[in-house]
Protein backbone atom coordinates (compact mmCIF):
# COMPACT_ATOMS: atom_id res chain seq x y z
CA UNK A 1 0.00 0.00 0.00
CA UNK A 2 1.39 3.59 -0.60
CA UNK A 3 0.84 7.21 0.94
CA UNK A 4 0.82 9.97 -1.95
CA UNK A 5 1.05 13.04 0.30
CA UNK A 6 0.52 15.80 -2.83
CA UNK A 7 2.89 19.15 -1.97
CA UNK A 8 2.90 21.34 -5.17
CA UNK A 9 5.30 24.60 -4.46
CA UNK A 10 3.19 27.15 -6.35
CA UNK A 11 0.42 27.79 -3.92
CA UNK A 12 -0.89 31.38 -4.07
CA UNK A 13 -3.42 32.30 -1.14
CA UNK A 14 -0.37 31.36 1.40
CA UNK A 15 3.38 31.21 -0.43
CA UNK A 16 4.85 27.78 0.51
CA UNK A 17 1.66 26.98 2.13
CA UNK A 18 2.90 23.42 2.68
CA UNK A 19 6.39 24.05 4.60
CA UNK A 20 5.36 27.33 6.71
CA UNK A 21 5.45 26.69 10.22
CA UNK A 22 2.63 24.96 12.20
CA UNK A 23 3.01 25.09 16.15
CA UNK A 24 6.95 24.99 15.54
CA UNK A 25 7.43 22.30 12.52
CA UNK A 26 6.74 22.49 8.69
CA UNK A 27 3.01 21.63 8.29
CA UNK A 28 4.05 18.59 5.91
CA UNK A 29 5.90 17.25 8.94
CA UNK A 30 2.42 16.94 10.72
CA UNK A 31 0.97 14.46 7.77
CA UNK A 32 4.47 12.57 7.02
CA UNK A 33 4.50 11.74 10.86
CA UNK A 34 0.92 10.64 11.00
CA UNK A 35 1.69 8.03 8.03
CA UNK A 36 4.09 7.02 9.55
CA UNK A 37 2.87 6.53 12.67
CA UNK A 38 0.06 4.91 11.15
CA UNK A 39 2.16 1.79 10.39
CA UNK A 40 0.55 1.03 7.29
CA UNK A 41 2.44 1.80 4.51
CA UNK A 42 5.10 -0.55 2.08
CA UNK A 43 5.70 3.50 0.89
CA UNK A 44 5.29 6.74 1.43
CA UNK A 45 5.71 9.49 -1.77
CA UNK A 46 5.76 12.82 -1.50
CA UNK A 47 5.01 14.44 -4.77
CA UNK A 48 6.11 18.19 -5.17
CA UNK A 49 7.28 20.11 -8.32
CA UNK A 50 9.58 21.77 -5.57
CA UNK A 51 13.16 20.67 -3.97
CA UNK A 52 12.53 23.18 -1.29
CA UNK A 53 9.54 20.77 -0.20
CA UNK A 54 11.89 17.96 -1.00
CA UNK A 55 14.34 18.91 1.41
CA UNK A 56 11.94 19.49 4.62
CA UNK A 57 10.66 15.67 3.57
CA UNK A 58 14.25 14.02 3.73
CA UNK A 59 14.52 16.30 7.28
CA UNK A 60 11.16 14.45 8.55
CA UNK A 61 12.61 10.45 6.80
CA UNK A 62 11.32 11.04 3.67
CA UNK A 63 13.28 10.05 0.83
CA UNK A 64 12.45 12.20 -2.16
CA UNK A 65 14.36 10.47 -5.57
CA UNK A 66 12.44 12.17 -8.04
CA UNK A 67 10.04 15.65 -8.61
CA UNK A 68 6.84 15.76 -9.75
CA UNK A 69 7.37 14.97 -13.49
CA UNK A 70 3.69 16.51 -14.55
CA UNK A 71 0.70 17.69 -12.98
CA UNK A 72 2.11 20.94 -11.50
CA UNK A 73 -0.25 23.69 -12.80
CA UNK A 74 -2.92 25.35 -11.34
CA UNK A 75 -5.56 23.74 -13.63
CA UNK A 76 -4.54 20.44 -12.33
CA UNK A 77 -6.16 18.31 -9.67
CA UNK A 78 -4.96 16.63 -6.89
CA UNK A 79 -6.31 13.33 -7.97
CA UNK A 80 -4.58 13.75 -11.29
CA UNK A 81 -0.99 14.63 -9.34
CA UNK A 82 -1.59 11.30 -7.36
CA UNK A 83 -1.58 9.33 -10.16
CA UNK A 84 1.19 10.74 -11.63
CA UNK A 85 2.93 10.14 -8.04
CA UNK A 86 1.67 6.43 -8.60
CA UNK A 87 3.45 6.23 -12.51
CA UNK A 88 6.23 7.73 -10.77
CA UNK A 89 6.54 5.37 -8.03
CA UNK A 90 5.91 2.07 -9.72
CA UNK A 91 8.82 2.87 -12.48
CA UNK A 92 11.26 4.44 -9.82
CA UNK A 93 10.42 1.28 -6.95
CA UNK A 94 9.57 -1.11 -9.75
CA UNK A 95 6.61 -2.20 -7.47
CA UNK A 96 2.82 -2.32 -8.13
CA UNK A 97 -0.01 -0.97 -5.36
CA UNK A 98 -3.42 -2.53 -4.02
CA UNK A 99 -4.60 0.97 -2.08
CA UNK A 100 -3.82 3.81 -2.48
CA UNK A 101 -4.51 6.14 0.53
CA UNK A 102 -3.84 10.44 -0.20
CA UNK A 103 -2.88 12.06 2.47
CA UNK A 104 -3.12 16.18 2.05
CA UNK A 105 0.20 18.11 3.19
CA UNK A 106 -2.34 21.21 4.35
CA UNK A 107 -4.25 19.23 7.35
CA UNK A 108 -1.96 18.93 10.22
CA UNK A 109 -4.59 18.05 12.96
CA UNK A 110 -5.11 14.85 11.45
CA UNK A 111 -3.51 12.43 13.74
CA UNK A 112 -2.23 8.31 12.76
CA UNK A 113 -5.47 7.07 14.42
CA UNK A 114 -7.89 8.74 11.73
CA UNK A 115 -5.65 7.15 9.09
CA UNK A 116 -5.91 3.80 10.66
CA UNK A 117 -9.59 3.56 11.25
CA UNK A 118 -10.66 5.71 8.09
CA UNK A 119 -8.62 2.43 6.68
CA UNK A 120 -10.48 -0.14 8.87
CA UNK A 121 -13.45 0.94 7.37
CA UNK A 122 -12.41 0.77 3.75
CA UNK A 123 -12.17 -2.67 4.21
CA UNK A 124 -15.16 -3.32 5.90
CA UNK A 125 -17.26 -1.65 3.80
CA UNK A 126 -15.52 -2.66 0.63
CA UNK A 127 -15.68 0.34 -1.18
CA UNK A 128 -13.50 0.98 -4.15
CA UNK A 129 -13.17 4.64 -3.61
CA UNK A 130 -13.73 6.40 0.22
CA UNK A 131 -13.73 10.26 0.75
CA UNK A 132 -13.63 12.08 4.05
CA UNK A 133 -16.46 14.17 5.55
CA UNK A 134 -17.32 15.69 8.60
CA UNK A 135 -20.73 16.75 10.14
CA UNK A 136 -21.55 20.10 9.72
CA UNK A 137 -22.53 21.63 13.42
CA UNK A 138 -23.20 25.70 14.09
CA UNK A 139 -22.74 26.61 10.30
CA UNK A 140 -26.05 25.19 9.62
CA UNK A 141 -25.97 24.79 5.65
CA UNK A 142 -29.55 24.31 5.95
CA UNK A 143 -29.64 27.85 6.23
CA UNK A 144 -27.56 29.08 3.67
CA UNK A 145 -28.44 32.04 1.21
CA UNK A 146 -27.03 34.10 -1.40
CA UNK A 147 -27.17 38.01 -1.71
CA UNK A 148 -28.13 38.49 -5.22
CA UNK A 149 -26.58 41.73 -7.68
CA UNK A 150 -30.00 43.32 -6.88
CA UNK A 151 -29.17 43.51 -2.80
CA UNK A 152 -31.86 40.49 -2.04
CA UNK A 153 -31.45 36.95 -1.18
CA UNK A 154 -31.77 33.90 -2.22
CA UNK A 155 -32.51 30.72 -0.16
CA UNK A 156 -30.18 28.09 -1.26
CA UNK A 157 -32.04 25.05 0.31
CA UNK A 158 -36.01 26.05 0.89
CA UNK A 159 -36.35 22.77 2.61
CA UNK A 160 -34.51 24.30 5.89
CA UNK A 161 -36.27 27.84 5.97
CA UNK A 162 -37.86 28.55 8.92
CA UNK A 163 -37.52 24.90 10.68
CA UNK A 164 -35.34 23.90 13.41
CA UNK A 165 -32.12 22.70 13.59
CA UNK A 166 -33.09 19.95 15.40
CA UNK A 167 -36.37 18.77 12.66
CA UNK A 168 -33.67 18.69 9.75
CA UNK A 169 -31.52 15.81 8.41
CA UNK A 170 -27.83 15.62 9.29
CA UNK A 171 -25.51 17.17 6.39
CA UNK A 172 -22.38 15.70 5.82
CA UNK A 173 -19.35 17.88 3.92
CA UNK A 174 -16.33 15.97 2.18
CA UNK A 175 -13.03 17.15 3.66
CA UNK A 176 -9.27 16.63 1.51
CA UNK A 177 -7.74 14.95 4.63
CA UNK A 178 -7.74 10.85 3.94
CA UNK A 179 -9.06 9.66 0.48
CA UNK A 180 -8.52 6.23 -0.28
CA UNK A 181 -9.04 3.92 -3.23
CA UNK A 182 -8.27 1.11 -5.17
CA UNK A 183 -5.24 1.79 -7.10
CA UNK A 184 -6.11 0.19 -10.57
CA UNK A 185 -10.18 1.69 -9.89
CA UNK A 186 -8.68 5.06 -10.05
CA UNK A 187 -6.31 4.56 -12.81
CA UNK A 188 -9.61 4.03 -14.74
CA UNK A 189 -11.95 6.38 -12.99
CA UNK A 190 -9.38 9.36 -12.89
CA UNK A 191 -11.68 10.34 -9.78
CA UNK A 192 -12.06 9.26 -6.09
CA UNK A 193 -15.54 9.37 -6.64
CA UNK A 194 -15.69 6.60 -8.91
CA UNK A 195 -18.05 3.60 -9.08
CA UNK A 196 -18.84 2.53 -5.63
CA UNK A 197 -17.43 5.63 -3.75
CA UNK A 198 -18.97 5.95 0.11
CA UNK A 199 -18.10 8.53 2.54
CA UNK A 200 -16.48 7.84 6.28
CA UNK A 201 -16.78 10.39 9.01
CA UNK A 202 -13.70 12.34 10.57
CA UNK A 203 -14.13 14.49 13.77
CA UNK A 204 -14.85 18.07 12.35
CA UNK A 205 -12.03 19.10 14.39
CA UNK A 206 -9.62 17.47 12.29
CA UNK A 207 -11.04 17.86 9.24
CA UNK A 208 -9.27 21.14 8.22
CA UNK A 209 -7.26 21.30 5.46
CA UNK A 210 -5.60 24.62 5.12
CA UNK A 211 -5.94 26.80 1.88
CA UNK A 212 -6.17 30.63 3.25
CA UNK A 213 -5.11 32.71 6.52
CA UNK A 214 -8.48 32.28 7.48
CA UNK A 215 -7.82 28.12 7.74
CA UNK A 216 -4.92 28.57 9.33
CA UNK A 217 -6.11 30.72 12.46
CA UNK A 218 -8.75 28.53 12.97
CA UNK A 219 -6.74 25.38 12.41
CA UNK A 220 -4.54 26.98 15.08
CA UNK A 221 -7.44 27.45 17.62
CA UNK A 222 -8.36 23.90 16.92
CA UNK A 223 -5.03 22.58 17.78
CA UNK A 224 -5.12 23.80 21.73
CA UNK A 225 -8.60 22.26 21.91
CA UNK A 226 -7.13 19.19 20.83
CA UNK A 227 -3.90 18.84 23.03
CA UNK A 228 -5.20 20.87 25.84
C-alpha cells in the first residue's frame, strides 16, 4: 500500500503553504509523521514540483528520488498529481499498489489514528473509492443564502427555511484529509468518486485542510482544543 502526500510549491493564497510553520514544525511534517505513525504503509511518496519541499521531507525520513514529473499547474487536480505520483513510483520502486490512501500536506490536525480507522473501514465496507467528511454543526448549511446583484437573497435550500435545527436531516461535507481507493479503480476512474465511492466520518475538528489565513487561524485554535 502507498501514501501519496501531494505538496505542489506554487500555492498562491499562502506562499509555501505546505512548509510554513505549524506550532513549531513544517506543516508537511504533521501528515508525514501521522503516516508514519500509522504503520501502514510498504511506501510513502511525497510528490512536489519543488526541492525546497523535497528537502523538509528528507529532514522528517522522507526520501524524495524524483520531482513531480507533470501535474504541476494550477488547472490540475490533486487526484490527477496522485496518479502521476503512482506512474512515478511504480517505475522508480519497480513495485505495483493494491490501495492507495492520499494524504493532504495542508491538514496537520489529522492524527495516525484517523488514518488507521478511516482504513479499517475501507475494508469493511468494501468500497472501491472512500472520501472524508465531517458533520456540519453551528454553520447550519440548511440555512444558507445568497445576496443576489440586486441587494436580495436567495434561499439556497427552501427545505430548511424557517424549521429547526433539530427537525432537519444531518448534512455531511467531504473534507481533503484521507481519500482512499483502489489503485487500478482510479487509474480508470481518474476520480475518487468513482463507481462505488462511500463517505467515512472524521471528527470536524480534524477535518481542516488549510488553503487561506483564514484556515490557518482557525486550524490553530483547533489545535489547543485538541492537546489541551
Amino acid at each position: 500500500m502507498i501514501a501519496v502526500i501531494p505538496a505542489r510549491g506554487g500555492s498562491k493564497r499562502i506562499p509555501k503553504k505546505n512548509i510554513i510553520d505549524f506550532m513549531g514544525k513544517p506543516i508537511i511534517a504533521w501528515t508525514i509523521e501521522a503516516a508514519k505513525k500509522s504503520k501502514l504503509f510498504h511506501r510513502i511518496v511525497i510528490s512536489t514540483d519543488s526541492s525546497e519541499i523535497a528537502d523538509v521531507a528528507l529532514q522528517y525520513g522522507i526520501e524524495v528520488p524524483f520531482l513531480r514529473d507533470d501535474k504541476s499547474d494550477d488547472t490540475s487536480t490533486v487526484t490527477e498529481a496522485t496518479l502521476v505520483a503512482i506512474k512515478q513510483a511504480e517505475a522508480h520502486y519497480n513495485e505495483k499498489y493494491d490501495i492507495v490512501i492520499q494524504l493532504m500536506a495542508n491538514a496537520p490536525l489529522r492524527d495516525e489514528n484517523d488514518i488507521n480507522s478511516h482504513f479499517d473501514f475501507f475494508l469493511a465496507t468494501n468500497n472501491t473509492f472512500q472520501v472524508s467528511s465531517f458533520r456540519f454543526g453551528w454553520m447550519n448549511p440548511w440555512w444558507a443564502f445568497r445576496i443576489k446583484s440586486d441587494g436580495t437573497h436567495e434561499w439556497m435550500l427552501k427545505k430548511g427555511y424557517g424549521k429547526r435545527s433539530q427537525d432537519l436531516d444531518e448534512l455531511y461535507c467531504p473534507t481533503g484529509v484521507i481519500w482512499i481507493a483502489n489503485v487500478e479503480s482510479l487509474k480508470k476512474s481518474n476520480t475518487f468518486y468513482g463507481p462505488g465511492f462511500g463517505f467515512c466520518e472524521i471528527n470536524w475538528k480534524r477535518a481542516v485542510d488549510i488553503d487561506n489565513y483564514e484556515d490557518l487561524e482557525f486550524a490553530k485554535a483547533l489545535y489547543y482544543t485538541l492537546n489541551k
